[in-house]
C-alpha atoms as a PDB file:
ATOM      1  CA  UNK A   1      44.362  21.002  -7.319  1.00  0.00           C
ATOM      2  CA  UNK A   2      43.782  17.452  -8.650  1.00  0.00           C
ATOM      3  CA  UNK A   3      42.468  16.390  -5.474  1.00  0.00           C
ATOM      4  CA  UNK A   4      39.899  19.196  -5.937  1.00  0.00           C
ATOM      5  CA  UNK A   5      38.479  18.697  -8.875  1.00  0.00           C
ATOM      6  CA  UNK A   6      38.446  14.817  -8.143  1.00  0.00           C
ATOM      7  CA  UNK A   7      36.483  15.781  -4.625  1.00  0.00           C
ATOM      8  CA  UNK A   8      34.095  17.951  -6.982  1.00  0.00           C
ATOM      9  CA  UNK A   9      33.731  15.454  -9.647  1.00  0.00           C
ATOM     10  CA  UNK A  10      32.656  12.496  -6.321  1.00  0.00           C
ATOM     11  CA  UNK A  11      30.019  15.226  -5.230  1.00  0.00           C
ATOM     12  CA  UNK A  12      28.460  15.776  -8.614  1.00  0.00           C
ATOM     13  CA  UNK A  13      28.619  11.694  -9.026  1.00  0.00           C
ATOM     14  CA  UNK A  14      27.265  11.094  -5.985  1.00  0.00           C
ATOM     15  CA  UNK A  15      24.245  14.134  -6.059  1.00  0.00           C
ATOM     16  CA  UNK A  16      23.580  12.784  -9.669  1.00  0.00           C
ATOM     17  CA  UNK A  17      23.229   9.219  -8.309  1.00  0.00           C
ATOM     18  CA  UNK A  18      20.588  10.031  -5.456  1.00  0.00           C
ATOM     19  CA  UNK A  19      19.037  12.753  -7.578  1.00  0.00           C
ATOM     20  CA  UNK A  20      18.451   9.814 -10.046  1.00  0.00           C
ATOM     21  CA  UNK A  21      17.015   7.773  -7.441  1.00  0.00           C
ATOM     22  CA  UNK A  22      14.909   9.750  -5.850  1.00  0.00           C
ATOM     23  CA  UNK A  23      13.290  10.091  -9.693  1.00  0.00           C
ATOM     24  CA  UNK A  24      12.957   6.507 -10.409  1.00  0.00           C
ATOM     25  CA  UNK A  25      11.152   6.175  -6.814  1.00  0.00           C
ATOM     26  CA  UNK A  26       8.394   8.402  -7.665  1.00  0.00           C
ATOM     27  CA  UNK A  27       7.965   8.279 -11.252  1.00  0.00           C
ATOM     28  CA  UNK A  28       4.864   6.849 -12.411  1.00  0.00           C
ATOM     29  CA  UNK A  29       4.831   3.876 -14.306  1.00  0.00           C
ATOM     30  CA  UNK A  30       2.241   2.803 -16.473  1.00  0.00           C
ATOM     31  CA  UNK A  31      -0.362   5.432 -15.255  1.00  0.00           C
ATOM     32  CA  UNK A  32      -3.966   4.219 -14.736  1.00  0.00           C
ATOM     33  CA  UNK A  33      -6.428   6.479 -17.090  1.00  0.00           C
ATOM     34  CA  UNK A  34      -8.359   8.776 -15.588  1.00  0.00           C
ATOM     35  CA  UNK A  35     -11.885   7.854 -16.655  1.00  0.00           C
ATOM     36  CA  UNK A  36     -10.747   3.829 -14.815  1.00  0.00           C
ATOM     37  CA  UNK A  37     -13.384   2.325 -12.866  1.00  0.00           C
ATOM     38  CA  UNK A  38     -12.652  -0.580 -10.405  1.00  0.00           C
ATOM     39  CA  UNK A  39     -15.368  -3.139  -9.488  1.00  0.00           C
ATOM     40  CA  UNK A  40     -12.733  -5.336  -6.818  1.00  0.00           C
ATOM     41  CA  UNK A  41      -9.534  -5.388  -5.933  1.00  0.00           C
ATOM     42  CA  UNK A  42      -7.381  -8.915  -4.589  1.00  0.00           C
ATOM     43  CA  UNK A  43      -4.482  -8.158  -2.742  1.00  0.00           C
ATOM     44  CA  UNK A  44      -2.140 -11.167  -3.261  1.00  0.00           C
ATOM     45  CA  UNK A  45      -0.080 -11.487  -0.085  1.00  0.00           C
ATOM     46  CA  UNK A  46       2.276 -13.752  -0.966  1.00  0.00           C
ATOM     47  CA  UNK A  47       2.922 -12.118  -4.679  1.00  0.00           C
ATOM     48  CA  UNK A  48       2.477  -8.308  -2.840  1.00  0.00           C
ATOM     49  CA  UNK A  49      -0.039  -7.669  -5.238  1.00  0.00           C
ATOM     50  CA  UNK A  50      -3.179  -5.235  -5.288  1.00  0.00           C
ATOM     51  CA  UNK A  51      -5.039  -6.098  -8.417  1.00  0.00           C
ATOM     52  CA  UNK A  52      -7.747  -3.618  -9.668  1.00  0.00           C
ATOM     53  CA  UNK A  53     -10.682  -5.462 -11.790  1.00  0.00           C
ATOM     54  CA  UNK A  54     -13.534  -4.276 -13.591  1.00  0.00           C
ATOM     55  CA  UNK A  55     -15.329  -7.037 -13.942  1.00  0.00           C
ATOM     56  CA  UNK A  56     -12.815 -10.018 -15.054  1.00  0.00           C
ATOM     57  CA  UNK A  57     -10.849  -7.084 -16.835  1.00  0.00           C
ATOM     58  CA  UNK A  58      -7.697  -6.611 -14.950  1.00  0.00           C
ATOM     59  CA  UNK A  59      -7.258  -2.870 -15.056  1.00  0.00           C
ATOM     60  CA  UNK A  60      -4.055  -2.588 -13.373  1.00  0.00           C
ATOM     61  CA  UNK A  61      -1.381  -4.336 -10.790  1.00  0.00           C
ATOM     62  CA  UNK A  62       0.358  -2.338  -8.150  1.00  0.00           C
ATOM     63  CA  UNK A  63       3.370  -3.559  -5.778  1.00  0.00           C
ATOM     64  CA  UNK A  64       2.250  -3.490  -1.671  1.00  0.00           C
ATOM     65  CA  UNK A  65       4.142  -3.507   1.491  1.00  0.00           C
ATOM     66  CA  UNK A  66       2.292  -5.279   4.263  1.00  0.00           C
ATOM     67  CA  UNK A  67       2.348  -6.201   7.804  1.00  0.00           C
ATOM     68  CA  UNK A  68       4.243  -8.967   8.989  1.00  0.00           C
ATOM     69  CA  UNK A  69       3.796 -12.307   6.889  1.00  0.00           C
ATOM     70  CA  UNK A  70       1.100 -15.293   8.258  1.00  0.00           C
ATOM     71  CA  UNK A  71      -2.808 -15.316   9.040  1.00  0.00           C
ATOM     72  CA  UNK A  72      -3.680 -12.377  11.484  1.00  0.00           C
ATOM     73  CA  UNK A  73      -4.988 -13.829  14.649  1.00  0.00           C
ATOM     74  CA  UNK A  74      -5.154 -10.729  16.805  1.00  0.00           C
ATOM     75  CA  UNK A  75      -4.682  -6.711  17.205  1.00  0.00           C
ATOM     76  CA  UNK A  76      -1.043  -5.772  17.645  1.00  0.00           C
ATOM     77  CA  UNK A  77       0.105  -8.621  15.748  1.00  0.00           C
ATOM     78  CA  UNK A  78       1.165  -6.426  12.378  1.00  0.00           C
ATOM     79  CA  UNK A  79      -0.164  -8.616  10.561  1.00  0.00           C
ATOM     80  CA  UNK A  80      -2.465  -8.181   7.418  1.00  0.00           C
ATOM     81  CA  UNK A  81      -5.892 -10.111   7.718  1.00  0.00           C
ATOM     82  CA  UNK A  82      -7.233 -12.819   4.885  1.00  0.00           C
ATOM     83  CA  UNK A  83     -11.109 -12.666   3.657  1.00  0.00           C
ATOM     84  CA  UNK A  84     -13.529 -10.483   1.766  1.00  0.00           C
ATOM     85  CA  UNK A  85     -13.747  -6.999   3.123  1.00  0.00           C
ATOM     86  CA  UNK A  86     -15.092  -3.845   0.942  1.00  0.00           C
ATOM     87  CA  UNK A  87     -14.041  -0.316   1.323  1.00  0.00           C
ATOM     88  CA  UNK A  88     -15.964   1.792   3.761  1.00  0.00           C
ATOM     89  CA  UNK A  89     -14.617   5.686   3.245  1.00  0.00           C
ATOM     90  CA  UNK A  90     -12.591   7.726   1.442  1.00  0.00           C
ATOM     91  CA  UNK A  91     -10.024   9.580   4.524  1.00  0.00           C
ATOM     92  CA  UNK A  92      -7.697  11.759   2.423  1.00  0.00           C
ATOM     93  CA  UNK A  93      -6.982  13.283   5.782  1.00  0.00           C
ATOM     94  CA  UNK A  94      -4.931  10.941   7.703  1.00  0.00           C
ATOM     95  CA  UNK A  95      -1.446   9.790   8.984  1.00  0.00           C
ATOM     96  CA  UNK A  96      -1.243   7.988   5.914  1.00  0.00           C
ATOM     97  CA  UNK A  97      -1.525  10.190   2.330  1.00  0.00           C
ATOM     98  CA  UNK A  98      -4.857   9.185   1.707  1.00  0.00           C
ATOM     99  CA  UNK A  99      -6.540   6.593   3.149  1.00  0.00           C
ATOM    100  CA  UNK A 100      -9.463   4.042   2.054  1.00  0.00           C
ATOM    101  CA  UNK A 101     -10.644   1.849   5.515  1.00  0.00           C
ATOM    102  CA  UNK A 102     -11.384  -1.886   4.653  1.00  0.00           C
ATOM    103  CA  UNK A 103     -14.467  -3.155   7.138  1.00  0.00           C
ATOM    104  CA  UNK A 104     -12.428  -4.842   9.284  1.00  0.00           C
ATOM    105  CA  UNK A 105     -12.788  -6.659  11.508  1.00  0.00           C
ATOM    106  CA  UNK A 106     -15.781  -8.636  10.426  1.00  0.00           C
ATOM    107  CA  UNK A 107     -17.764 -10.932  12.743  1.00  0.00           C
ATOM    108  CA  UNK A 108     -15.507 -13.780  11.063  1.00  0.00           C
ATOM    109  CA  UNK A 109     -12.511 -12.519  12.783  1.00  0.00           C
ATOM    110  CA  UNK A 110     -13.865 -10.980  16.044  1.00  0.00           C
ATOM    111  CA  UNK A 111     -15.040 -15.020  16.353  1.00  0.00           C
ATOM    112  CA  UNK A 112     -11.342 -16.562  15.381  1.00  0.00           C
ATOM    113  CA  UNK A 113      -9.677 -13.884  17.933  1.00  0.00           C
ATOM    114  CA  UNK A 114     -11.953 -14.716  20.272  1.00  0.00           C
ATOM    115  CA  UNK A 115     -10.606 -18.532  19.803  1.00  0.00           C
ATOM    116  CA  UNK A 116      -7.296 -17.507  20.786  1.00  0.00           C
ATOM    117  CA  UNK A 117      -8.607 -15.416  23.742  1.00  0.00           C
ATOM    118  CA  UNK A 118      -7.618 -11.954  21.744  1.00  0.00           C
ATOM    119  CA  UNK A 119      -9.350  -8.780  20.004  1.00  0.00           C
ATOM    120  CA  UNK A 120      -9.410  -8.824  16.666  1.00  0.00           C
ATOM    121  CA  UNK A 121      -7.861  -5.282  16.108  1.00  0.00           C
ATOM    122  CA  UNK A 122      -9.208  -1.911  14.332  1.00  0.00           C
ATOM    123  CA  UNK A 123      -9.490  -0.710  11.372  1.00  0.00           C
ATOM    124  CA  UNK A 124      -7.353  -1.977   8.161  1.00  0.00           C
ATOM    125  CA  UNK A 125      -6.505  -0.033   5.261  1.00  0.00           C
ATOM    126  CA  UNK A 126      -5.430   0.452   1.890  1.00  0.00           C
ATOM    127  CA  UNK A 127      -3.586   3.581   2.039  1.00  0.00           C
ATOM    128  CA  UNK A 128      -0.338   5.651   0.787  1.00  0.00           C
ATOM    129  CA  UNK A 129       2.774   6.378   2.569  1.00  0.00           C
ATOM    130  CA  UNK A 130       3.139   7.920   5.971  1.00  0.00           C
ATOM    131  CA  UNK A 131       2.731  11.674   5.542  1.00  0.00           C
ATOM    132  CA  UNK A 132       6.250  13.136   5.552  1.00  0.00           C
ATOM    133  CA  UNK A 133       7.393   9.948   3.926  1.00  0.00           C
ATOM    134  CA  UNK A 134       6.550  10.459   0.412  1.00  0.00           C
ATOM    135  CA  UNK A 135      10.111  10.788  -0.922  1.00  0.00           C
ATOM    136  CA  UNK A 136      10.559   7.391  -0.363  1.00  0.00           C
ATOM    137  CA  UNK A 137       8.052   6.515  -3.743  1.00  0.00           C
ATOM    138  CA  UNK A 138       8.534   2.859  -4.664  1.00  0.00           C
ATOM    139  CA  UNK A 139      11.340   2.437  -2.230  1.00  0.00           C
ATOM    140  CA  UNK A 140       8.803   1.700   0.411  1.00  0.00           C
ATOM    141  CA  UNK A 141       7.914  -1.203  -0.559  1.00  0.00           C
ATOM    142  CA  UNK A 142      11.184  -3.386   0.224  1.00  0.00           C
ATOM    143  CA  UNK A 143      10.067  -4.036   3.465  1.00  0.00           C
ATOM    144  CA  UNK A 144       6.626  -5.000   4.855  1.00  0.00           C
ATOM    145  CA  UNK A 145       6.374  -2.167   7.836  1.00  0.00           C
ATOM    146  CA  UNK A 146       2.743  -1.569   8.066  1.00  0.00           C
ATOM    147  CA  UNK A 147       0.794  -2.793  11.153  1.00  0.00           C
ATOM    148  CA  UNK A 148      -1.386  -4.915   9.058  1.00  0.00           C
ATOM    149  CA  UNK A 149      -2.506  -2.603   6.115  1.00  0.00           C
ATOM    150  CA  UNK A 150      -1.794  -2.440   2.896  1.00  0.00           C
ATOM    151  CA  UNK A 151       0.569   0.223   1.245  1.00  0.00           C
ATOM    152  CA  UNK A 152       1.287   1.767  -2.172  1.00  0.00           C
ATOM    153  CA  UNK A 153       3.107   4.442  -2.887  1.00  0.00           C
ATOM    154  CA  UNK A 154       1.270   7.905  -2.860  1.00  0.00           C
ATOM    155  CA  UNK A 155       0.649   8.170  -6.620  1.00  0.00           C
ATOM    156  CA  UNK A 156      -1.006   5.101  -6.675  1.00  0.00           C
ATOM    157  CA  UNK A 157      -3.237   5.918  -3.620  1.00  0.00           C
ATOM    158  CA  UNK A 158      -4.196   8.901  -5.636  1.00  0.00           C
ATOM    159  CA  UNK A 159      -4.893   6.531  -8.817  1.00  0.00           C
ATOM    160  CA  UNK A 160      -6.701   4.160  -6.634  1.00  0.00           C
ATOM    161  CA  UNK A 161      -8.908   6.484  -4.620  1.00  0.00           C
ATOM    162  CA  UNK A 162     -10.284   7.643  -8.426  1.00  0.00           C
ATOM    163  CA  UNK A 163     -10.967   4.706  -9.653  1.00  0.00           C
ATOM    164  CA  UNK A 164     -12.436   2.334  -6.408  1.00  0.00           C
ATOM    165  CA  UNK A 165     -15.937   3.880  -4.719  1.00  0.00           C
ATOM    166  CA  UNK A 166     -17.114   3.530  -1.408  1.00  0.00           C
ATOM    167  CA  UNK A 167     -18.291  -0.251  -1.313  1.00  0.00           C
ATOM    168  CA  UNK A 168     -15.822  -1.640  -3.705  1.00  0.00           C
ATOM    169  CA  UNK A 169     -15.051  -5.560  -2.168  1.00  0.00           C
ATOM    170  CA  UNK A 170     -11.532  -6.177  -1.306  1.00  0.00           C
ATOM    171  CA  UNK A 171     -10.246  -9.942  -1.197  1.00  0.00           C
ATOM    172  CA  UNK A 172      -7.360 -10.381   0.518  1.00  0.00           C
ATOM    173  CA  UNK A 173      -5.428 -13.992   0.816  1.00  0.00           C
ATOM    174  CA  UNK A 174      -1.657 -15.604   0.506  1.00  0.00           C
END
């Protein structure tokens, strides 16, 4: 009977745990108002920042995942590009729960791939988690397992896409 109620007792411990957990990883924190309007936004590589400005006002700092760390050279490298890029489109149909497509490559980096005999790549983005995925909420972001984009969790996406329009510039450095 003891060893029962102490099996019981480990269950209940261990389904409060995770059911704790899987709270804290999607609970928003610090929640950007509604009526928020972004003029940029820096992603910070090294700090795995996305920063959204208006003007020199900083309006709000998320944590990213990324691609692999160092300057992307070419397509297939997973890594996340460096320079100034805006936001083409709103996709909030897309592998990714919601989606907003940077303009790269530029001619900038179709001319350093072509240095190193490679194609620059397709499209980068600034996106949510993979669709299916969402459960994961902050948790994501331990690793850097995009192929080069950059990644918040899918609150934040949803934040972001209100705030940023079409044509918003995106810096991106380490």
């Amino acid at each position: 009977m003891k060893e029962l109620t102490r099996a019981r007792s480990l269950i209940l411990t261990i389904f409060g745990i995770t059911l704790g957990l899987v709270i804290w990883m999607n609970m928003p924190v610090d929640p950007l108002p509604a009526n928020a309007h972004a003029t940029r936004i820096a992603i910070d590589k090294d700090a795995h920042t996305a920063t959204l400005y208006d003007g020199e006002k900083i309006l709000k700092v998320y944590k990213v995942a990324l691609g692999t760390p160092g300057p992307k050279v070419a397509e297939y490298d997973g890594k996340t590009p460096d320079g100034n890029y805006f936001i083409q489109s709103v996709e909030p149909q897309s592998t990714y729960h919601m989606t907003l497509p940077l303009n790269y490559p530029t001619v900038g980096d179709m001319v350093e791939a072509a240095q190193h005999n490679a194609h620059a790549g397709g499209i980068i983005s600034l996106h949510g988690v993979k669709n299916g995925w969402s459960w994961l909420g902050r948790a994501h972001r331990l690793l850097d397992w995009t192929d080069g984009s950059i990644a918040v969790t899918n609150v934040e996406i949803e934040e972001i896409v209100r705030a940023v329009p079409t044509g918003t510039p995106v810096s991106i450095w380490e």
